[in-house]
Each structure stands twice: as structure tokens, then as C-alpha cells.
C-alpha atoms as a PDB file:
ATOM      1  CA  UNK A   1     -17.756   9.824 -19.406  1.00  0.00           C
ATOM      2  CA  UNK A   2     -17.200  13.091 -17.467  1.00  0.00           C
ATOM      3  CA  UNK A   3     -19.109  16.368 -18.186  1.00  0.00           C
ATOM      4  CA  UNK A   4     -18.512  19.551 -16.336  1.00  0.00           C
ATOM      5  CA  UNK A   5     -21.664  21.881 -17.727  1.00  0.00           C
ATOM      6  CA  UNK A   6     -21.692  25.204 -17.759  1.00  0.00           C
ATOM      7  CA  UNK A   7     -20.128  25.197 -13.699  1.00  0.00           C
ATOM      8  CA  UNK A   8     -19.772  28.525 -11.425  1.00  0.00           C
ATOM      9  CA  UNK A   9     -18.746  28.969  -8.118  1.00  0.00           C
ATOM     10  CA  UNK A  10     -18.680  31.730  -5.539  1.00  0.00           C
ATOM     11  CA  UNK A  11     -17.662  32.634  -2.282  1.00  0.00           C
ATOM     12  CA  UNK A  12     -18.451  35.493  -0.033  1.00  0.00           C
ATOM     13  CA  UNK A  13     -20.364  37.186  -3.262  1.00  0.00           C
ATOM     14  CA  UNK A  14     -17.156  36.634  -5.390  1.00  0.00           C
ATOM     15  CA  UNK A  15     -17.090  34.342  -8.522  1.00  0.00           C
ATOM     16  CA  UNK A  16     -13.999  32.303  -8.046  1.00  0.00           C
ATOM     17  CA  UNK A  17     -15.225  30.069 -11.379  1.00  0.00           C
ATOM     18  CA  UNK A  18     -17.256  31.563 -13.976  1.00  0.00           C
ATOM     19  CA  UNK A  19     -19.203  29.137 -16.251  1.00  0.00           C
ATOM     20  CA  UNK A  20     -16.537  26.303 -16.660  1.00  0.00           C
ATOM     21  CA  UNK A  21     -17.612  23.673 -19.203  1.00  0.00           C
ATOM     22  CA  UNK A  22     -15.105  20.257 -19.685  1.00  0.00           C
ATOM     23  CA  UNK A  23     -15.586  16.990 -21.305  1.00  0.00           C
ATOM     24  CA  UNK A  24     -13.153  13.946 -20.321  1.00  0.00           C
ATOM     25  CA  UNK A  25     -13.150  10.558 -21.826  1.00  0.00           C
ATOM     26  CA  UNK A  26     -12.195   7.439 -20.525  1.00  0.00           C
ATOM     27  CA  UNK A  27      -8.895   6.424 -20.373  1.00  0.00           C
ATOM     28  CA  UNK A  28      -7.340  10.251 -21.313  1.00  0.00           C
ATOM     29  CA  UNK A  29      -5.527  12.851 -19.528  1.00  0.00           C
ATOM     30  CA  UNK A  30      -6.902  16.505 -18.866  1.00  0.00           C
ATOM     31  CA  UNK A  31      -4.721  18.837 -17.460  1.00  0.00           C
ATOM     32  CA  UNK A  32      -5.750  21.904 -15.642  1.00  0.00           C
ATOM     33  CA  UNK A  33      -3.152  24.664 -16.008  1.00  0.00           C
ATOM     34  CA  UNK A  34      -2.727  28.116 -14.824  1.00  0.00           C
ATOM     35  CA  UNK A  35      -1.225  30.680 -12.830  1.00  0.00           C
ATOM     36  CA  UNK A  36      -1.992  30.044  -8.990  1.00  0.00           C
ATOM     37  CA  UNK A  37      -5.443  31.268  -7.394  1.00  0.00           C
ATOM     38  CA  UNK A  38      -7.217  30.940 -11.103  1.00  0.00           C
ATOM     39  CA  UNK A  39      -9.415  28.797  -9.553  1.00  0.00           C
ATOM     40  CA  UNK A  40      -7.992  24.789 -10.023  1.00  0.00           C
ATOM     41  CA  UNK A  41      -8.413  23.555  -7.021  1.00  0.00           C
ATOM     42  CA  UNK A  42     -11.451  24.749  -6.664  1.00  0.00           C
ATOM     43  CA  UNK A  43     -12.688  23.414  -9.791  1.00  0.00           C
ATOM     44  CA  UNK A  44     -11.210  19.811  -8.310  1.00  0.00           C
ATOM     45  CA  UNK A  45     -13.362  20.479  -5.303  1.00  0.00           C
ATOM     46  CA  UNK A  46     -16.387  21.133  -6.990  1.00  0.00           C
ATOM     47  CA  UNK A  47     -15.626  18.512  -9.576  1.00  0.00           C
ATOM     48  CA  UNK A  48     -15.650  15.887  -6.185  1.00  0.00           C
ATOM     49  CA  UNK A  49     -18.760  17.757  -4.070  1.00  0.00           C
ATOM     50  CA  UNK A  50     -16.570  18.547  -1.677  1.00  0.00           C
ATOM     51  CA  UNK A  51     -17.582  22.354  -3.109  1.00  0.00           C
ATOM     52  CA  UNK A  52     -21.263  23.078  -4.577  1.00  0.00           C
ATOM     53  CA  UNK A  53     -21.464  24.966  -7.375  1.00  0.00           C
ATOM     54  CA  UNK A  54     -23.712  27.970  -7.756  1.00  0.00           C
ATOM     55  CA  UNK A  55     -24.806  26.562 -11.322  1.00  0.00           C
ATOM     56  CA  UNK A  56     -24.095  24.092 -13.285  1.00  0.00           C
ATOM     57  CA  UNK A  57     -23.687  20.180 -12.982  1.00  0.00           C
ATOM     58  CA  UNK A  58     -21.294  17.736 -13.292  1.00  0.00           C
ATOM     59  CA  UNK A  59     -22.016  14.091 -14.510  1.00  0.00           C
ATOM     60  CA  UNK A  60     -19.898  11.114 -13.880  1.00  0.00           C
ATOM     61  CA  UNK A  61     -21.173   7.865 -15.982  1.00  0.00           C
ATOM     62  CA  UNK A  62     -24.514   9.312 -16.421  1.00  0.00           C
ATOM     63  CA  UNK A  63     -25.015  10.375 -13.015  1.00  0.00           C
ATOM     64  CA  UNK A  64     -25.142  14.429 -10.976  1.00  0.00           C
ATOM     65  CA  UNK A  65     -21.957  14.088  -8.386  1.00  0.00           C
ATOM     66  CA  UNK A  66     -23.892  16.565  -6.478  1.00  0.00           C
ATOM     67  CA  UNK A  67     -26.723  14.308  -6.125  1.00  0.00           C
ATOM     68  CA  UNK A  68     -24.760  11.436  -5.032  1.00  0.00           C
ATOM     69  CA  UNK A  69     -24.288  10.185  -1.793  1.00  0.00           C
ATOM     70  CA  UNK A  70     -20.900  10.625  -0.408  1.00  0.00           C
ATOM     71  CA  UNK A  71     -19.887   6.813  -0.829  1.00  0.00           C
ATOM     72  CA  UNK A  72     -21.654   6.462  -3.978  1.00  0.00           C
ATOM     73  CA  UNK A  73     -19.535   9.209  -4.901  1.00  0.00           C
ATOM     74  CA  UNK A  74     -16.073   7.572  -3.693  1.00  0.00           C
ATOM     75  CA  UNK A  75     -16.941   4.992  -5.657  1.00  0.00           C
ATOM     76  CA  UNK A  76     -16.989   7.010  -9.006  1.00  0.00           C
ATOM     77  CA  UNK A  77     -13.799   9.566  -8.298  1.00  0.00           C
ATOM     78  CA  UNK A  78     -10.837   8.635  -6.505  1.00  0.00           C
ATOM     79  CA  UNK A  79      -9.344  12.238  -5.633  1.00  0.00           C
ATOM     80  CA  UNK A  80      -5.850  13.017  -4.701  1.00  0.00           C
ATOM     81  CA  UNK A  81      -5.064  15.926  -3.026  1.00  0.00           C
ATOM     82  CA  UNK A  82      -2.114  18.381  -2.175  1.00  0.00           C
ATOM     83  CA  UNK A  83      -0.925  17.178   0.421  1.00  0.00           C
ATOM     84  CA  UNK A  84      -1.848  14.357   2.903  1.00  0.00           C
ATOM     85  CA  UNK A  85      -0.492  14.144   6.585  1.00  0.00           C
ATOM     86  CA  UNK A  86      -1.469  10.794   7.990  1.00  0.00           C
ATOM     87  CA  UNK A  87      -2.683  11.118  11.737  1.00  0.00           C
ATOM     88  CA  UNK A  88      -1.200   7.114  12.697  1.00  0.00           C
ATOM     89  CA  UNK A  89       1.699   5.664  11.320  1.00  0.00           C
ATOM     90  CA  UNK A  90      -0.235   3.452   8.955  1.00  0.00           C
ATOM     91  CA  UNK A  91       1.774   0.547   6.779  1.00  0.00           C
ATOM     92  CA  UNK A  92       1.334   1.438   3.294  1.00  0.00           C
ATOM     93  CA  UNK A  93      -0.828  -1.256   2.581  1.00  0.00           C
ATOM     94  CA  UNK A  94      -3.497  -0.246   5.126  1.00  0.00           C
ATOM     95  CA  UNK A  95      -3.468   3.093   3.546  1.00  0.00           C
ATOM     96  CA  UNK A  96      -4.363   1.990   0.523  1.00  0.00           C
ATOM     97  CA  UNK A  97      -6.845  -0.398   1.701  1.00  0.00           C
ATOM     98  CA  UNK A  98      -8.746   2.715   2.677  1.00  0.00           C
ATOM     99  CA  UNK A  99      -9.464   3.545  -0.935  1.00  0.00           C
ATOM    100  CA  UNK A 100     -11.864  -0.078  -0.172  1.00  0.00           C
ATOM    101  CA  UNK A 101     -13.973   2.047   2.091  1.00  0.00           C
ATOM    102  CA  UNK A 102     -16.626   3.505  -0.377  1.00  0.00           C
ATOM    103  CA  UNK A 103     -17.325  -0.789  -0.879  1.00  0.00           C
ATOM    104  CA  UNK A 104     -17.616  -1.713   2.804  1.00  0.00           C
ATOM    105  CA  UNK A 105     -20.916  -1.423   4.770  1.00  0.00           C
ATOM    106  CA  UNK A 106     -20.215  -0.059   8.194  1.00  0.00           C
ATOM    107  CA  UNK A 107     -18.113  -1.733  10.438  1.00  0.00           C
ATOM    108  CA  UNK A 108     -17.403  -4.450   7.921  1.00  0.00           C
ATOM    109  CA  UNK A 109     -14.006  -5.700   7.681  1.00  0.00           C
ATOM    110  CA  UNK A 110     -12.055  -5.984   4.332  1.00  0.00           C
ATOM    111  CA  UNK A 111     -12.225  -8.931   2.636  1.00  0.00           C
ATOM    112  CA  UNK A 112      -9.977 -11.144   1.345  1.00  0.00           C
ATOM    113  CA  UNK A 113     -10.564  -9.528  -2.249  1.00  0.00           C
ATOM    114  CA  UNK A 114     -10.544  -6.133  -0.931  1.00  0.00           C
ATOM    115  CA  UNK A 115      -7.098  -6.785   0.242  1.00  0.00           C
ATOM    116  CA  UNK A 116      -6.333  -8.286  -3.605  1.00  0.00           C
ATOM    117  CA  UNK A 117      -7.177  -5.120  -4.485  1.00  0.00           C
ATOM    118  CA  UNK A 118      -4.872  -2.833  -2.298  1.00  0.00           C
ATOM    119  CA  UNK A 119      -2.212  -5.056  -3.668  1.00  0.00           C
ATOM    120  CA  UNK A 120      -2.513  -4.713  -7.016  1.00  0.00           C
ATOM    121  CA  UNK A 121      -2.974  -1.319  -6.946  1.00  0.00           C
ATOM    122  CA  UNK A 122       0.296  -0.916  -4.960  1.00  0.00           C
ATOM    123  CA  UNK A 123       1.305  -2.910  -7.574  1.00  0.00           C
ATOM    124  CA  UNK A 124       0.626  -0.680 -10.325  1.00  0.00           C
ATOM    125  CA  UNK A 125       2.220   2.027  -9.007  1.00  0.00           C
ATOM    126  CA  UNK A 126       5.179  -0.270  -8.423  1.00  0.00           C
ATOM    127  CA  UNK A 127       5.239   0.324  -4.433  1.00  0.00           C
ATOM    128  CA  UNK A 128       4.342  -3.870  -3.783  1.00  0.00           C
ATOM    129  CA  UNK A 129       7.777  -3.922  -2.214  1.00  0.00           C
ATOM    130  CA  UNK A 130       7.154  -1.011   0.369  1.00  0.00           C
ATOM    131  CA  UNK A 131       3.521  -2.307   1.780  1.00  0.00           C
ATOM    132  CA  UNK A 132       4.825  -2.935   5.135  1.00  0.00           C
ATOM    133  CA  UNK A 133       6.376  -0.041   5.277  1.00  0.00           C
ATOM    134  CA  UNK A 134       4.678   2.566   7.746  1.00  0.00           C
ATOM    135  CA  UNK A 135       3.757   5.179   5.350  1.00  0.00           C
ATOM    136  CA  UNK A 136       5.244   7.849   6.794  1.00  0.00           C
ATOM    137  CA  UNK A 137       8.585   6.332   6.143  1.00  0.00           C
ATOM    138  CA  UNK A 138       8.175   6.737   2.615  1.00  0.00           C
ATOM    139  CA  UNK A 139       9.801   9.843  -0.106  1.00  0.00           C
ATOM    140  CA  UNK A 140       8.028  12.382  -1.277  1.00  0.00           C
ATOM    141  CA  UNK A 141       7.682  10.127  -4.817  1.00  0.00           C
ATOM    142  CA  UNK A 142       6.903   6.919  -2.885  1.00  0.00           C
ATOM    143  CA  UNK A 143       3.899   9.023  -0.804  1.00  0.00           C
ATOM    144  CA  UNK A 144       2.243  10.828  -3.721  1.00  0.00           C
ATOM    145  CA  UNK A 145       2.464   7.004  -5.309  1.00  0.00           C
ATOM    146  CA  UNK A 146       1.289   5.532  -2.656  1.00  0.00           C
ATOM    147  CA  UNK A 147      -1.960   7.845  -2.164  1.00  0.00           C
ATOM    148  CA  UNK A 148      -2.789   7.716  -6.046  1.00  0.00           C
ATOM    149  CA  UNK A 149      -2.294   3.719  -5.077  1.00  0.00           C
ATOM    150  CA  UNK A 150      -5.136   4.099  -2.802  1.00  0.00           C
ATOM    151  CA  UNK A 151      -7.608   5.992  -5.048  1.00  0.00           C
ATOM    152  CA  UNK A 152      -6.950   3.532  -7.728  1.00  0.00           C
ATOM    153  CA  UNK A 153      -7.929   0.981  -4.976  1.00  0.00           C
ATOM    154  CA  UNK A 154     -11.784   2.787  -4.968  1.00  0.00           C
ATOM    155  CA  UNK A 155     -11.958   1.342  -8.642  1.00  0.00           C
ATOM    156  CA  UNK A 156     -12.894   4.995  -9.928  1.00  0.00           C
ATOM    157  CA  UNK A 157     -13.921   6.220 -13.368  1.00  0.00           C
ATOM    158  CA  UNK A 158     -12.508   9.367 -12.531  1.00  0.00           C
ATOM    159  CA  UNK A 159      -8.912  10.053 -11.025  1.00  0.00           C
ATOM    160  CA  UNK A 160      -8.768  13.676  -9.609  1.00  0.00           C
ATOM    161  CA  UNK A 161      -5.518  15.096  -8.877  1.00  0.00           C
ATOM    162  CA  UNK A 162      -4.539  18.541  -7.430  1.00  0.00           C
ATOM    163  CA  UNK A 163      -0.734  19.225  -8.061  1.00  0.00           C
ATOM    164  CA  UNK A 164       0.991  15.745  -8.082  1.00  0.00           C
ATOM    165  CA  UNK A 165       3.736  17.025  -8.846  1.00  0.00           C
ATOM    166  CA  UNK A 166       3.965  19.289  -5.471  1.00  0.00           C
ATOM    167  CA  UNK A 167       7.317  18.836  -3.763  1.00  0.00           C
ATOM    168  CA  UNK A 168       8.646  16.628  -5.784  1.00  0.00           C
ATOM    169  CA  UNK A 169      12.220  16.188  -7.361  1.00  0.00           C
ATOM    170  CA  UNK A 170      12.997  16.131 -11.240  1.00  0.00           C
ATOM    171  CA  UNK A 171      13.517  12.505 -11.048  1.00  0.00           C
ATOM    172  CA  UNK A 172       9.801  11.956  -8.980  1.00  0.00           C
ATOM    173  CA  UNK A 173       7.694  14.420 -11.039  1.00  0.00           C
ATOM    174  CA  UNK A 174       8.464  12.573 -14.143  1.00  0.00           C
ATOM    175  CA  UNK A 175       7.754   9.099 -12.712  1.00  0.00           C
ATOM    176  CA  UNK A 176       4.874   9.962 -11.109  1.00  0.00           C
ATOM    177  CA  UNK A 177       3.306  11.496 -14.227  1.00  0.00           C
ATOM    178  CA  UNK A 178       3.778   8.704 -16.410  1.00  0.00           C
ATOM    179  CA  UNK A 179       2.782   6.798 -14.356  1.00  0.00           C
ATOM    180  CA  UNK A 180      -0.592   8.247 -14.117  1.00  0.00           C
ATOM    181  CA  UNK A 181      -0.681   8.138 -18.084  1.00  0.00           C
ATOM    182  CA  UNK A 182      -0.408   4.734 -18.032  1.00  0.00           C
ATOM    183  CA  UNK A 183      -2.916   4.128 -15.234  1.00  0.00           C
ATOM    184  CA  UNK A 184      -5.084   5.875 -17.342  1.00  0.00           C
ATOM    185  CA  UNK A 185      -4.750   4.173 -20.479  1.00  0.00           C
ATOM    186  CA  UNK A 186      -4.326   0.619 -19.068  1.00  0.00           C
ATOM    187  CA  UNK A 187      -7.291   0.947 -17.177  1.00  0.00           C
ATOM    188  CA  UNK A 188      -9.647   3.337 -19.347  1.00  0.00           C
ATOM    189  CA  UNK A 189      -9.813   5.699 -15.862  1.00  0.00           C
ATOM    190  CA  UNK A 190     -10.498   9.674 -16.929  1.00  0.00           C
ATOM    191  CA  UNK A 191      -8.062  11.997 -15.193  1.00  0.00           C
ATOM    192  CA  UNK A 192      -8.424  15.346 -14.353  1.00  0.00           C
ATOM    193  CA  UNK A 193      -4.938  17.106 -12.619  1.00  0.00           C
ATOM    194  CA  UNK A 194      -3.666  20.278 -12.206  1.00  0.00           C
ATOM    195  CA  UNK A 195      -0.267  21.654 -13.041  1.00  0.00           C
ATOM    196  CA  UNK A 196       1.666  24.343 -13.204  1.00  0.00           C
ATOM    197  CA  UNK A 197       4.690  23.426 -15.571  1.00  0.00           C
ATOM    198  CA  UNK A 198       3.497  23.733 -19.279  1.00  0.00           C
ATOM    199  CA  UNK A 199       5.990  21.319 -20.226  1.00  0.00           C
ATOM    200  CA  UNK A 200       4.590  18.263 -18.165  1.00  0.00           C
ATOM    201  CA  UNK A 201       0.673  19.384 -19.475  1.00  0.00           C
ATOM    202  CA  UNK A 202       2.793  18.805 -22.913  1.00  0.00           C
ATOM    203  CA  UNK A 203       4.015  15.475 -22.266  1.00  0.00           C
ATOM    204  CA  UNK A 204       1.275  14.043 -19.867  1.00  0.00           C
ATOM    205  CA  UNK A 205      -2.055  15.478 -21.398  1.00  0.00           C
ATOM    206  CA  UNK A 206      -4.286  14.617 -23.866  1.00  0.00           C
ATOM    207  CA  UNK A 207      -6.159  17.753 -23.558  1.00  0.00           C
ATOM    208  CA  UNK A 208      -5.341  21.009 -21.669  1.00  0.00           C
ATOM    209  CA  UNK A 209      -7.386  23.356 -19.990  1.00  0.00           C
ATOM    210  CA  UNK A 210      -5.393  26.605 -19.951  1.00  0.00           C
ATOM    211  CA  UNK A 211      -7.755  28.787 -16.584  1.00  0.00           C
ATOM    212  CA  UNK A 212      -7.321  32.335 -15.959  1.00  0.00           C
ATOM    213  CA  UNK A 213      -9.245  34.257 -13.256  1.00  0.00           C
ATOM    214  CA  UNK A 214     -11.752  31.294 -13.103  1.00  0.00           C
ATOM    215  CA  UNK A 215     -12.658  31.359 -16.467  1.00  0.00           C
ATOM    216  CA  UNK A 216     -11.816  28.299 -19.199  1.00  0.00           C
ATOM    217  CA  UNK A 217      -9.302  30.737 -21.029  1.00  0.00           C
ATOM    218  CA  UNK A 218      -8.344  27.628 -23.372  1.00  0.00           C
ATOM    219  CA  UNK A 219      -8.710  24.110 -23.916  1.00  0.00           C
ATOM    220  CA  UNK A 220      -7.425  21.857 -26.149  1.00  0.00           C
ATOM    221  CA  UNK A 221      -4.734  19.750 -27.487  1.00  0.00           C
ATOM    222  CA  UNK A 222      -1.621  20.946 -26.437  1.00  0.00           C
ATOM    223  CA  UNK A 223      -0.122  21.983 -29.361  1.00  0.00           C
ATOM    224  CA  UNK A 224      -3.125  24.479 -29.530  1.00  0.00           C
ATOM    225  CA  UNK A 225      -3.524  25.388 -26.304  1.00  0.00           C
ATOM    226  CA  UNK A 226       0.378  25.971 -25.205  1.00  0.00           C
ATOM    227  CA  UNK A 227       1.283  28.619 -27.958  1.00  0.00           C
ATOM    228  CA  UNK A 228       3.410  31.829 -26.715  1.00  0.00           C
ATOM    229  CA  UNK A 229       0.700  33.958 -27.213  1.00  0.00           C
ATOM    230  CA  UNK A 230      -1.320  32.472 -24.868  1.00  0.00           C
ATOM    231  CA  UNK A 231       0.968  31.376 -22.404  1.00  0.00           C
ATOM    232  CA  UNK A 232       2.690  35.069 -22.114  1.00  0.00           C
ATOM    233  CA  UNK A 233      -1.481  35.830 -22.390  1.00  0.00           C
ATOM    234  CA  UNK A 234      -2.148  34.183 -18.822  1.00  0.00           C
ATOM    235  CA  UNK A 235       0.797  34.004 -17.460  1.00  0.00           C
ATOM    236  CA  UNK A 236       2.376  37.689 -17.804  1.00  0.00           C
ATOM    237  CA  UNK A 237       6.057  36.499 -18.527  1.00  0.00           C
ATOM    238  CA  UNK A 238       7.508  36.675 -21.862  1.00  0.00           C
ATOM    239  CA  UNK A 239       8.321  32.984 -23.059  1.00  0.00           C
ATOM    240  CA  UNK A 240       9.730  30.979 -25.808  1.00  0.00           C
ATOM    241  CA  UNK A 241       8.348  27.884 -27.530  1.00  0.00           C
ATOM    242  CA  UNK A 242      11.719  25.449 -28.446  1.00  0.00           C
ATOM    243  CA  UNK A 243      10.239  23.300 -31.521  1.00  0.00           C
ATOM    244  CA  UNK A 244      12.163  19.587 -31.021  1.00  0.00           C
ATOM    245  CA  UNK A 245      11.560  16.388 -33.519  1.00  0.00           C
ATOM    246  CA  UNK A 246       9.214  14.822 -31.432  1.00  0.00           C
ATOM    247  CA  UNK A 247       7.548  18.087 -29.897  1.00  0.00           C
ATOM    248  CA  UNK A 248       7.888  21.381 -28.563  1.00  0.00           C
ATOM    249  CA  UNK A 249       8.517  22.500 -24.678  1.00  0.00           C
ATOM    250  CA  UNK A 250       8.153  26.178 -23.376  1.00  0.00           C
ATOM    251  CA  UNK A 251      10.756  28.333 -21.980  1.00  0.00           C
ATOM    252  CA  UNK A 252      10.879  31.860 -19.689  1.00  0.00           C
ATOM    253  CA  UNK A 253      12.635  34.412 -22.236  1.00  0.00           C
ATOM    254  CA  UNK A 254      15.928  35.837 -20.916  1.00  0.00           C
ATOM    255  CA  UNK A 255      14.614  39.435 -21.421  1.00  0.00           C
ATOM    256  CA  UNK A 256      12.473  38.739 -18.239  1.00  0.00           C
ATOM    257  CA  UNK A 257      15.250  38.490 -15.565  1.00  0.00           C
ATOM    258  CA  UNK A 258      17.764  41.181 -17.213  1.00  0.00           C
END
């Protein structure tokens, strides 16, 4: 469904990505991990034209993102980013009904089923309760469900999301994760997020993309991708793999910190 060929990006004569080449299906998980300034966000970017590559393409349903007009665009990826500071106190529910946007002609109000829409997808992320609530009233968990709420609203084939997990709290990263799995699968939406914990690309992903200085350094299932070697490999820290009966989670060794 999505196919990132053979992608590089520069800036200021510097590669910052270096030939990057992902497949994602519909309705699976892909999880971008790495240490920070490998280059995820920027893939993200490029991934959602907000970047143009120096090479390479990236197709969405049969069809070159960079090609695409802007709204054509929105209507293929719904993209989450870092962090989103609202200029008005919006209700939650009119933030989300801006994911309808890419589907309105200009200066056309939302319709009755656009508004359907908004609620369900507030819905899904189990925020129907809060809708009223000015968004900037809302937790850190309630936001970052609240904005994926609104890019679910675009109806996307692609969900694009650059550190969900960013200031969140145990509790919140974990909710907000599975939730996205289960967006995914319900809905048969591709995802494509970065991370940085190699224990939620474990439990979230279907397949990992381990990045180091731009470059695909790994990618794979889990299990294959998230072995010591590599993870010491790109990282730089000495770490421990903990095998459980229904997995395996990675740990910083001691012998780092004495």
C-alpha cells in the first residue's frame, strides 16, 4: 500500500537520509527506531511532502505523494506530529473536524456527515465524552488522542506519527499505543511512527525499522531486528535482552552507569 523507494535527502550539501527503502501494508504497524538526529523525522516529513527528497519516490495507493496536490495528499496520510500548540481555544470536537478539511471545497461548511465523522473518530479513540471540552483543557494522553482523533477523521490510508509517545506518562504511552494498533487493524490504516523505547517497537510493531545516521541500519520483525548486537550496534550502550513467555523486552546493562 505504501512504498518508500530507494529515498535520500539532503540539506545544506549534507545527506541527512541515504537511500531509505520501506514497504507498509495495510492495516500493520512500522516503527521507526533510533538514536535521536538519525534522521526519523525527517523521513516522516519526506514521507508527507512536507520535505522533497533528492531521489527517490514514495507511493501511497498507487500514487507519487510528491506529485500530489496538498489536499489530495491530506486525504491519503493523516500525519501527527510532535507536538501541536493550538492558536484558539478550540472544543475538541472542532479540532478534529479539521481532519474534514482535505474533503471540503473552499469556504464550504461541514456537513452533517462530516460532523458523523469527527464523532466517531473521537469515538475511537474513546475521547466522545470530552468533545466539548476546549482542547487545551485536555492531558497530555487526552491531546495526543485527540490529534490522532483528527487524522483518523481525514479517512487516511496512511497514519504518520512522529514520537506519540513524547511527554507522556507510563500509564498514557501504553494507551495511546494500543490504541493506535487497534486503529490500525480495525480499520486496515498503514502506520508509520517513530520511537525511541525498543520495548514499545516490541509490543506495538509489526515491523521495525532500526535507522542509524540516515541509513535503514535494520528492518524487520522485531525479534530480528531488536537483538543486543544491534541495539548496543546503534545505540552505543551495552544492553540486555530479558527472554519472558510471551516475548522478550530490552534492558540498559548495569556495567554502563558503574
Amino acid at each position: 500500500m505504501v512504498s518508500v523507494e530507494d529515498l535520500s535527502f539532503s540539506y545544506g550539501g549534507t545527506f541527512k537520509l541515504n537511500s531509505i527503502s520501506l514497504n507498509v501494508s495495510a492495516g500493520t504497524v512500522l516503527t521507526l527506531l533510533g538514536p535521536n538526529g538519525c534522521g526519523k523525522t525527517t523521513l516522516l516529513k519526506c514521507i508527507n511532502a512536507l520535505l522533497k527528497p533528492e531521489s527517490g519516490r514514495v507511493v501511497i495507493s498507487g500514487r507519487n505523494a510528491h506529485e500530489l496536490r496538498r489536499w489530495e495528499l491530506a486525504r491519503l496520510v493523516g500525519y501527527v506530529p510532535q507536538a501541536h500548540v493550538p492558536p484558539f481555544p478550540y472544543s475538541t470536537l472542532d479540532l478534529v473536524l479539521m481532519g474534514r478539511t482535505a474533503h471540503l471545497d473552499f469556504f464550504q461548511q461541514p456537513s452533517n456527515l462530516d460532523y458523523k465523522i469527527a464523532e466517531k473518530a473521537l469515538s475511537m479513540v474513546g475521547l466522545d465524552h470530552l468533545k466539548h471540552r476546549p482542547y487545551d483543557q485536555l492531558s497530555g494522553g487526552e491531546r495526543q488522542l485527540a490529534l490522532i482523533a483528527r487524522a483518523i477523521a481525514q479517512e487516511p490510508k496512511l497514519l504518520l506519527l512522529d514520537e506519540p509517545t513524547a511527554h507522556l506518562d507510563f500509564k498514557n504511552q501504553f494507551l495511546v499505543l494500543s490504541m493506535v494498533k487497534r486503529i490500525a487493524r480495525e480499520n486496515g490504516i498503514g502506520v508509520i511512527m517513530s520511537l525511541h523505547d525498543p520495548n514499545h517497537a516490541i509490543l506495538f510493531s509489526d515491523t521495525v525499522a532500526l535507522m542509524k545516521n540516515g541509513s535503514i541500519f535494520a528492518v524487520g520483525p522485531s525479534h530480528l531486528v531488536i537483538t543486543k548486537e544491534k541495539i548496543e550496534t546503534v545505540y552505543e550502550i551495552s544492553v540486555r535482552v530479558i527472554n519472558q513467555t510471551n516475548g522478550f523486552l530490552v534492558a540498559p546493562s548495569m556495567e554502563n552507569f558503574s
